[in-house]
Protein backbone atom coordinates (compact mmCIF):
# COMPACT_ATOMS: atom_id res chain seq x y z
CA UNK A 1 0.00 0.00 0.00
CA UNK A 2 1.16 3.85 -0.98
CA UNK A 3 -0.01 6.26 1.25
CA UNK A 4 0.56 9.85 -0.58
CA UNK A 5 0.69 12.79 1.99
CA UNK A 6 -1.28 15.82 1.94
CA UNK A 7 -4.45 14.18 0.34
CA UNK A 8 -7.97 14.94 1.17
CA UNK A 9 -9.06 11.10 1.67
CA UNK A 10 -6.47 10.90 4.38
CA UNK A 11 -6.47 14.06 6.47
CA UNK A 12 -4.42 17.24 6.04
CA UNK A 13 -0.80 18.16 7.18
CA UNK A 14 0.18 21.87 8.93
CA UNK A 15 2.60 23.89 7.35
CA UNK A 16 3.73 27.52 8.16
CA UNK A 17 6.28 29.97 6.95
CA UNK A 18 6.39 30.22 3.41
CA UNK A 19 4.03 28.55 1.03
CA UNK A 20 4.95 24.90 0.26
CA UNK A 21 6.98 24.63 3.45
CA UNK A 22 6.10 21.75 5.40
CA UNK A 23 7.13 21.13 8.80
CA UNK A 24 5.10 18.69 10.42
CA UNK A 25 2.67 15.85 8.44
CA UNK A 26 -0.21 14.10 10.44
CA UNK A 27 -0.26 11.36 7.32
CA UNK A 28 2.90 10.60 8.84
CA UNK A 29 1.39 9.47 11.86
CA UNK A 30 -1.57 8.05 10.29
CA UNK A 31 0.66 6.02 8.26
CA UNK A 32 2.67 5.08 11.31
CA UNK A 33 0.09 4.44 13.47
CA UNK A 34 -1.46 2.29 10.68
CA UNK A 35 1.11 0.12 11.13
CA UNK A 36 0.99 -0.56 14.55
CA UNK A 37 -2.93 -1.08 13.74
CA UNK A 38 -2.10 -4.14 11.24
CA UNK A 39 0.41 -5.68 13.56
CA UNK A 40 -1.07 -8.37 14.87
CA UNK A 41 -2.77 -8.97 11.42
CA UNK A 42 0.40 -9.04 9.44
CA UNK A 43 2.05 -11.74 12.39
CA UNK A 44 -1.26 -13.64 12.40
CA UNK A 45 -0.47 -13.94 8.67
CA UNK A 46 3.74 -14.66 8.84
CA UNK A 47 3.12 -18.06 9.66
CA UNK A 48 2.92 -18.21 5.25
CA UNK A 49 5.53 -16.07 3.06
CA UNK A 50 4.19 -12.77 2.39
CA UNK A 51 7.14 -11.13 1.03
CA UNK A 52 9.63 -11.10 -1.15
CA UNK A 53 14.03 -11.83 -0.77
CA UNK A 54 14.41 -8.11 -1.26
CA UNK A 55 12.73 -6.79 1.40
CA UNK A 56 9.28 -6.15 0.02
CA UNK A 57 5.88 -6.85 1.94
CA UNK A 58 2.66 -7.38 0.48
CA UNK A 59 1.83 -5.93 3.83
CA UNK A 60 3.90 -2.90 3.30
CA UNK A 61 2.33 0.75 4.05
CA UNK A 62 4.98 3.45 1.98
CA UNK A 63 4.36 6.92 3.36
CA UNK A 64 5.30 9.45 0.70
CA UNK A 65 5.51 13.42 2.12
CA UNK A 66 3.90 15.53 -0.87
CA UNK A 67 4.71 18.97 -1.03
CA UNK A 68 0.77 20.63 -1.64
CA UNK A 69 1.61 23.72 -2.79
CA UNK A 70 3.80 22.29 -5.92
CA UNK A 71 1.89 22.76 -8.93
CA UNK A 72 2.92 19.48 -10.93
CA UNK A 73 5.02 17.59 -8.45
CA UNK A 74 5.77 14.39 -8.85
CA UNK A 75 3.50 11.34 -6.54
CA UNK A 76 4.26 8.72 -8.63
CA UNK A 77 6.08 7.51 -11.52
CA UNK A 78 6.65 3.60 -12.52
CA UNK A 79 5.89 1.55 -15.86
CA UNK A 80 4.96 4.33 -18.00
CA UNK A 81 2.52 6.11 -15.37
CA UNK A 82 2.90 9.24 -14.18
CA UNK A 83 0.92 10.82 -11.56
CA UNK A 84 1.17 14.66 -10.37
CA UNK A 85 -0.59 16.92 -8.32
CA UNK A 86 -1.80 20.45 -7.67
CA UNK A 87 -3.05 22.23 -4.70
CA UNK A 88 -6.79 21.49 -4.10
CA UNK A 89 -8.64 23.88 -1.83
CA UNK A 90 -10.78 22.24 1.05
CA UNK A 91 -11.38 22.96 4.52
CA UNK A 92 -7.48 24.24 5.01
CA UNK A 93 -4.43 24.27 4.20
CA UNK A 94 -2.77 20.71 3.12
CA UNK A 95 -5.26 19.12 -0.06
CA UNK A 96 -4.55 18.03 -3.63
CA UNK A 97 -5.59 16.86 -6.95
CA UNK A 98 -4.12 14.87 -9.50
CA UNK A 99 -3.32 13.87 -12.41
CA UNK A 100 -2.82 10.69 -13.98
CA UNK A 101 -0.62 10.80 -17.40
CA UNK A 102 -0.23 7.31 -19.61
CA UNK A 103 0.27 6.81 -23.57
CA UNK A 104 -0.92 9.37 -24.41
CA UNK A 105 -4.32 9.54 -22.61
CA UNK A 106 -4.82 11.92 -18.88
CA UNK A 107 -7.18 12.12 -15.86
CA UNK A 108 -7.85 14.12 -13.27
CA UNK A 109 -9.37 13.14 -10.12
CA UNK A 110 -10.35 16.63 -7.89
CA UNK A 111 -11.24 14.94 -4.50
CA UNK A 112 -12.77 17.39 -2.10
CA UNK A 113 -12.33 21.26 -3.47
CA UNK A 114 -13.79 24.31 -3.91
CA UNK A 115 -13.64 25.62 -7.75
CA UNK A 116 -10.22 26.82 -8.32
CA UNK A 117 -7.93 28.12 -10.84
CA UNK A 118 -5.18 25.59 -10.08
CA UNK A 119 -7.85 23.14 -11.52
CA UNK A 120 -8.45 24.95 -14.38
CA UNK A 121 -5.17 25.41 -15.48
CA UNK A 122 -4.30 21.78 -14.84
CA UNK A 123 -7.98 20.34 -16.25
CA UNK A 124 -7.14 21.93 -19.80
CA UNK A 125 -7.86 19.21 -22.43
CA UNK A 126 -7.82 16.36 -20.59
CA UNK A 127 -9.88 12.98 -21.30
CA UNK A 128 -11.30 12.91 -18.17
CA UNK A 129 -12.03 15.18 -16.07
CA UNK A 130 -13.08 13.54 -12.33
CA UNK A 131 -14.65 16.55 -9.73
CA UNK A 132 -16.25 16.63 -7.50
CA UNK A 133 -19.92 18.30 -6.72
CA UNK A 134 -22.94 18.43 -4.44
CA UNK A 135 -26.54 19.41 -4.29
CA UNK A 136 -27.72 22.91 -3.64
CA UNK A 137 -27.54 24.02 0.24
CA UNK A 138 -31.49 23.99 0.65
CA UNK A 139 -30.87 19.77 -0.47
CA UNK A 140 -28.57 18.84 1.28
CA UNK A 141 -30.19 20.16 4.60
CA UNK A 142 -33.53 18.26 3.87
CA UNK A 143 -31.76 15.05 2.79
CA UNK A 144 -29.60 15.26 5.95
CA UNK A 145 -32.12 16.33 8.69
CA UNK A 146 -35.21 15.76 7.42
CA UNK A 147 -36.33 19.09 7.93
CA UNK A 148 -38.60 21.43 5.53
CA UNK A 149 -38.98 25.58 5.05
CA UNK A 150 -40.71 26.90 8.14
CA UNK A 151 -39.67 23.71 10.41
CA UNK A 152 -37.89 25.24 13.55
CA UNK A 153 -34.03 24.75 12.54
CA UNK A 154 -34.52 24.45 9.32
CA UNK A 155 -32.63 28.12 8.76
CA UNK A 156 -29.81 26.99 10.70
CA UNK A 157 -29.28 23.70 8.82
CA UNK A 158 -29.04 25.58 5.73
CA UNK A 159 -26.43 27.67 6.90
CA UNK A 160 -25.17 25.08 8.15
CA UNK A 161 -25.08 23.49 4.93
CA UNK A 162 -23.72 26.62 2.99
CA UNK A 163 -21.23 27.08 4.91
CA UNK A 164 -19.81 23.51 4.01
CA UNK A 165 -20.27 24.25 0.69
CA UNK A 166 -18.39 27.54 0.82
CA UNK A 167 -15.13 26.04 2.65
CA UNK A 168 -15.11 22.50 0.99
CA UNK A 169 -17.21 21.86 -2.33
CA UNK A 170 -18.46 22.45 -5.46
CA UNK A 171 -21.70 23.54 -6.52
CA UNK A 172 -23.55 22.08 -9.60
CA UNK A 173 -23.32 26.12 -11.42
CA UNK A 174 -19.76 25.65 -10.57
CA UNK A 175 -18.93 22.38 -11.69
CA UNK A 176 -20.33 23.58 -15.32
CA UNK A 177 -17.96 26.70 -15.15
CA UNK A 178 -14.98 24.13 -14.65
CA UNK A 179 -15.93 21.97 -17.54
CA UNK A 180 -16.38 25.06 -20.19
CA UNK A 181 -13.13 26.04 -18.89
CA UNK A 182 -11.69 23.08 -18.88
CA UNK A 183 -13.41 21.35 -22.09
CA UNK A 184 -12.16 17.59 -21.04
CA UNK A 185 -13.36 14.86 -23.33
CA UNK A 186 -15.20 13.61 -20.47
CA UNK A 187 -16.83 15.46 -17.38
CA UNK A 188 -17.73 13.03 -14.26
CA UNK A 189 -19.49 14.16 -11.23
CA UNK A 190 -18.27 12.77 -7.84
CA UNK A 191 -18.86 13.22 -4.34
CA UNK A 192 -22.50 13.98 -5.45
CA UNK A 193 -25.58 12.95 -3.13
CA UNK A 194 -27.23 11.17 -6.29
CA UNK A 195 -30.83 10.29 -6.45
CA UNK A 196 -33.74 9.77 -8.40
CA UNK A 197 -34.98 13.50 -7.53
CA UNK A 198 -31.47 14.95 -7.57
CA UNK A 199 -29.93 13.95 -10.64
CA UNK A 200 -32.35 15.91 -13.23
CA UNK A 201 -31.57 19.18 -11.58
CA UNK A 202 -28.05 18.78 -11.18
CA UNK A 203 -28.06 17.94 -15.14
CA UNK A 204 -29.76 21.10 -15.95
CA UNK A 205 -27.83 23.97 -13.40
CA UNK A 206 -24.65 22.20 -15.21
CA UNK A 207 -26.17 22.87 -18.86
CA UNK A 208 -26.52 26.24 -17.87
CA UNK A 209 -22.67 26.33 -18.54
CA UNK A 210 -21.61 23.40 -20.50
CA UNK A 211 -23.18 21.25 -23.27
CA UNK A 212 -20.25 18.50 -23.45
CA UNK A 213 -20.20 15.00 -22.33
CA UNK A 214 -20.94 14.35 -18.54
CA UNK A 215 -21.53 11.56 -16.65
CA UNK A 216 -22.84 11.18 -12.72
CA UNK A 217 -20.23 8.37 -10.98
CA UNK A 218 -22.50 6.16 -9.30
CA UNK A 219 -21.32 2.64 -8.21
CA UNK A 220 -20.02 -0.28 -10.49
CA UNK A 221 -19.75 2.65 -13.10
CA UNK A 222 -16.82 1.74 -15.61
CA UNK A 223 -15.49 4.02 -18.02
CA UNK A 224 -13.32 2.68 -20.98
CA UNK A 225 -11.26 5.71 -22.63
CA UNK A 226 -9.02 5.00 -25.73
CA UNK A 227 -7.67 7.67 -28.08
CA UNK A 228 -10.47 7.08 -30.19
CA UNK A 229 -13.47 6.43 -28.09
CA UNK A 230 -14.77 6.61 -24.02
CA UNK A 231 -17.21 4.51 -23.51
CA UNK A 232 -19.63 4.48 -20.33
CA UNK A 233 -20.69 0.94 -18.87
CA UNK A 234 -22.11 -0.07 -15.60
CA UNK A 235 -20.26 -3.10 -14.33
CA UNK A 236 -21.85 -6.53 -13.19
CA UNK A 237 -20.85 -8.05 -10.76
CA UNK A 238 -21.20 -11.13 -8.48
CA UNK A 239 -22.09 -10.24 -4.71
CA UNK A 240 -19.73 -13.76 -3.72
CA UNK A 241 -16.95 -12.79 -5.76
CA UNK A 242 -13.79 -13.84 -4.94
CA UNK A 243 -10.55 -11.73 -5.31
CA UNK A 244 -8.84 -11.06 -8.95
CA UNK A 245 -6.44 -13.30 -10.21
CA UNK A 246 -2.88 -12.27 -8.71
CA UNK A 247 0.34 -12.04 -9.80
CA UNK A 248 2.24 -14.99 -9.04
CA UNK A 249 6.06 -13.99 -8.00
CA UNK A 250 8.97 -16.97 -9.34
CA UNK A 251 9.60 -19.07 -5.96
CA UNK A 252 13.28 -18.12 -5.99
CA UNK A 253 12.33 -14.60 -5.41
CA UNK A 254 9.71 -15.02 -2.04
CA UNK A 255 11.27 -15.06 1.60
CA UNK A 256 10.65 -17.60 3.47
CA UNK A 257 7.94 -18.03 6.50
CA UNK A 258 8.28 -15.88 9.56
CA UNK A 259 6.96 -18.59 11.69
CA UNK A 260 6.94 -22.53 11.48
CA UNK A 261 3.50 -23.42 10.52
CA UNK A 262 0.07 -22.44 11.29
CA UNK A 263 -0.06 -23.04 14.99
CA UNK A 264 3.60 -21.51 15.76
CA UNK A 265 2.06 -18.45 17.44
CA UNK A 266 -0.37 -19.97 19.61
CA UNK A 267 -0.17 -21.01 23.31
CA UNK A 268 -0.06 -24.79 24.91
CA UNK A 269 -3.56 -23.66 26.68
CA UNK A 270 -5.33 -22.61 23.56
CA UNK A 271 -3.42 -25.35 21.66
CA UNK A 272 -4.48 -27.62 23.90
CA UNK A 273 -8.42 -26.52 23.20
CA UNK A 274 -8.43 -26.96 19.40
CA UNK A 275 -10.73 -30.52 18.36
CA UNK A 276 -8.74 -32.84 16.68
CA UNK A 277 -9.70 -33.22 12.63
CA UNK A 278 -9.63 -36.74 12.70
CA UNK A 279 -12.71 -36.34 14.89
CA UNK A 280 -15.16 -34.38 12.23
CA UNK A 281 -12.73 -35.52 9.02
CA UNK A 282 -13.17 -39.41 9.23
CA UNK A 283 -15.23 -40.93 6.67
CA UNK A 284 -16.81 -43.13 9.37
């Protein structure tokens, strides 16, 4: 697992001084403390090899400081991928976007942000163009408290709701601004509190702005993009599937067991509970 600093999905770091300068990271600790989280797991599991001769884990969590004022810094880069990112702005100081580069074809994923020029200038011709939005204020406080116009509180949970909207999202108006800035091959909606009375609207306050393609991410949605084509699909899917296929590493290259066998790890008392197979296994 990479864990990429300074994102929205995993918290926010502090900084002071200068712009860019970062002095202290709470992903750091996250990350850390992950680790300490998925100790016992990743022992429970040592008793098979889950790792390779040079020092690689399939349990490994790589923490990876980003800098999140650096337009166009580098978060990854392996195998012909590159990935980027740009200062998102959300909540306070510390969240990015990015941007996903590979023969020939881009992406942009926004996460949590208010509209912003960074994105604009970065957005510029991409395929696809993944941002965020929400539903109007006067929505989202109904849908989250149940209340309606005139119901004592119902003022306050539209402020309420504004306000959250002001320091962390984007509006549907907004979102249709982006895209006729931005003129992607693809617009997709995220984040979005999608429904059968919500979508319609949203759809229309974007038009106001933009007549390209867009799309609403809901789940299982799949979207195919070649140089030629993107293509929207809704996947299918079993609800007992198992994992995908994995890659299988050449035996010479995987380390060997932590611990001898399955019931290394366990006490004589609790070893000394466990019903013998021969018990429930005979054919008798």
């Amino acid at each position: 697992m990479i864990v990429a600093m300074a994102s929205c999905a995993l918290g926010h770091a502090t900084y002071s001084g200068s712009p860019g300068q970062l002095i202290s990271a709470f992903e750091l600790a996250f990350a850390e403390n992950l680790k300490k989280l998925m100790k016992w797991h990743v022992e429970a599991f040592s008793f098979l090899s889950t790792g390779l001769k040079d020092g690689r884990d399939g349990y490994d969590i790589i923490a990876k400081e980003l800098q999140y004022m650096t337009v166009g810094g580098v978060a990854y880069e392996e195998n012909g991928v590159k990935i980027t990112h740009f200062p998102a702005v959300h909540d306070r100081n510390g969240s990015i976007s990015y941007k996903l580069e590979w023969n020939g074809l881009s992406m942009i994923f926004s996460g949590d942000t208010i509209p912003n020029y960074y994105m604009i200038e970065q957005a510029k011709g991409v395929d696809v163009l993944i941002h965020e939005m929400v539903v109007p204020p006067e929505v989202w406080a109904s849908k989250n408290s149940g209340l309606n116009p005139g119901d004592p509180g119902w003022e306050r949970a539209v402020g309420f709701a504004l306000a959250v909207q002001r320091n962390s999202h984007t509006s549907q108006k907004a979102f249709g601004y982006i895209l006729s800035q931005t003129n992607p091959r693809l617009g997709v909606t995220t984040h979005f509190q999608a429904n059968e009375d919500t979508v319609g609207p949203a759809i229309e306050n974007i038009r106001l702005l933009y007549e390209g393609p867009v799309a609403i991410a809901t789940d299982l949605l799949v979207i195919d993009v070649s140089k030629n084509d993107i293509i929207l699909r809704r996947a299918v899917v079993s609800d007992y599937a198992w994992y995908p296929q994995p890659y299988i590493y050449p035996q010479d290259q995987i380390a060997p067991p932590k611990y001898d066998g399955p019931f290394a790890q366990l006490s004589d008392t609790l070893l000394g509970s466990i019903v013998p197979e021969e018990i429930y296994e005979s054919d008798k």
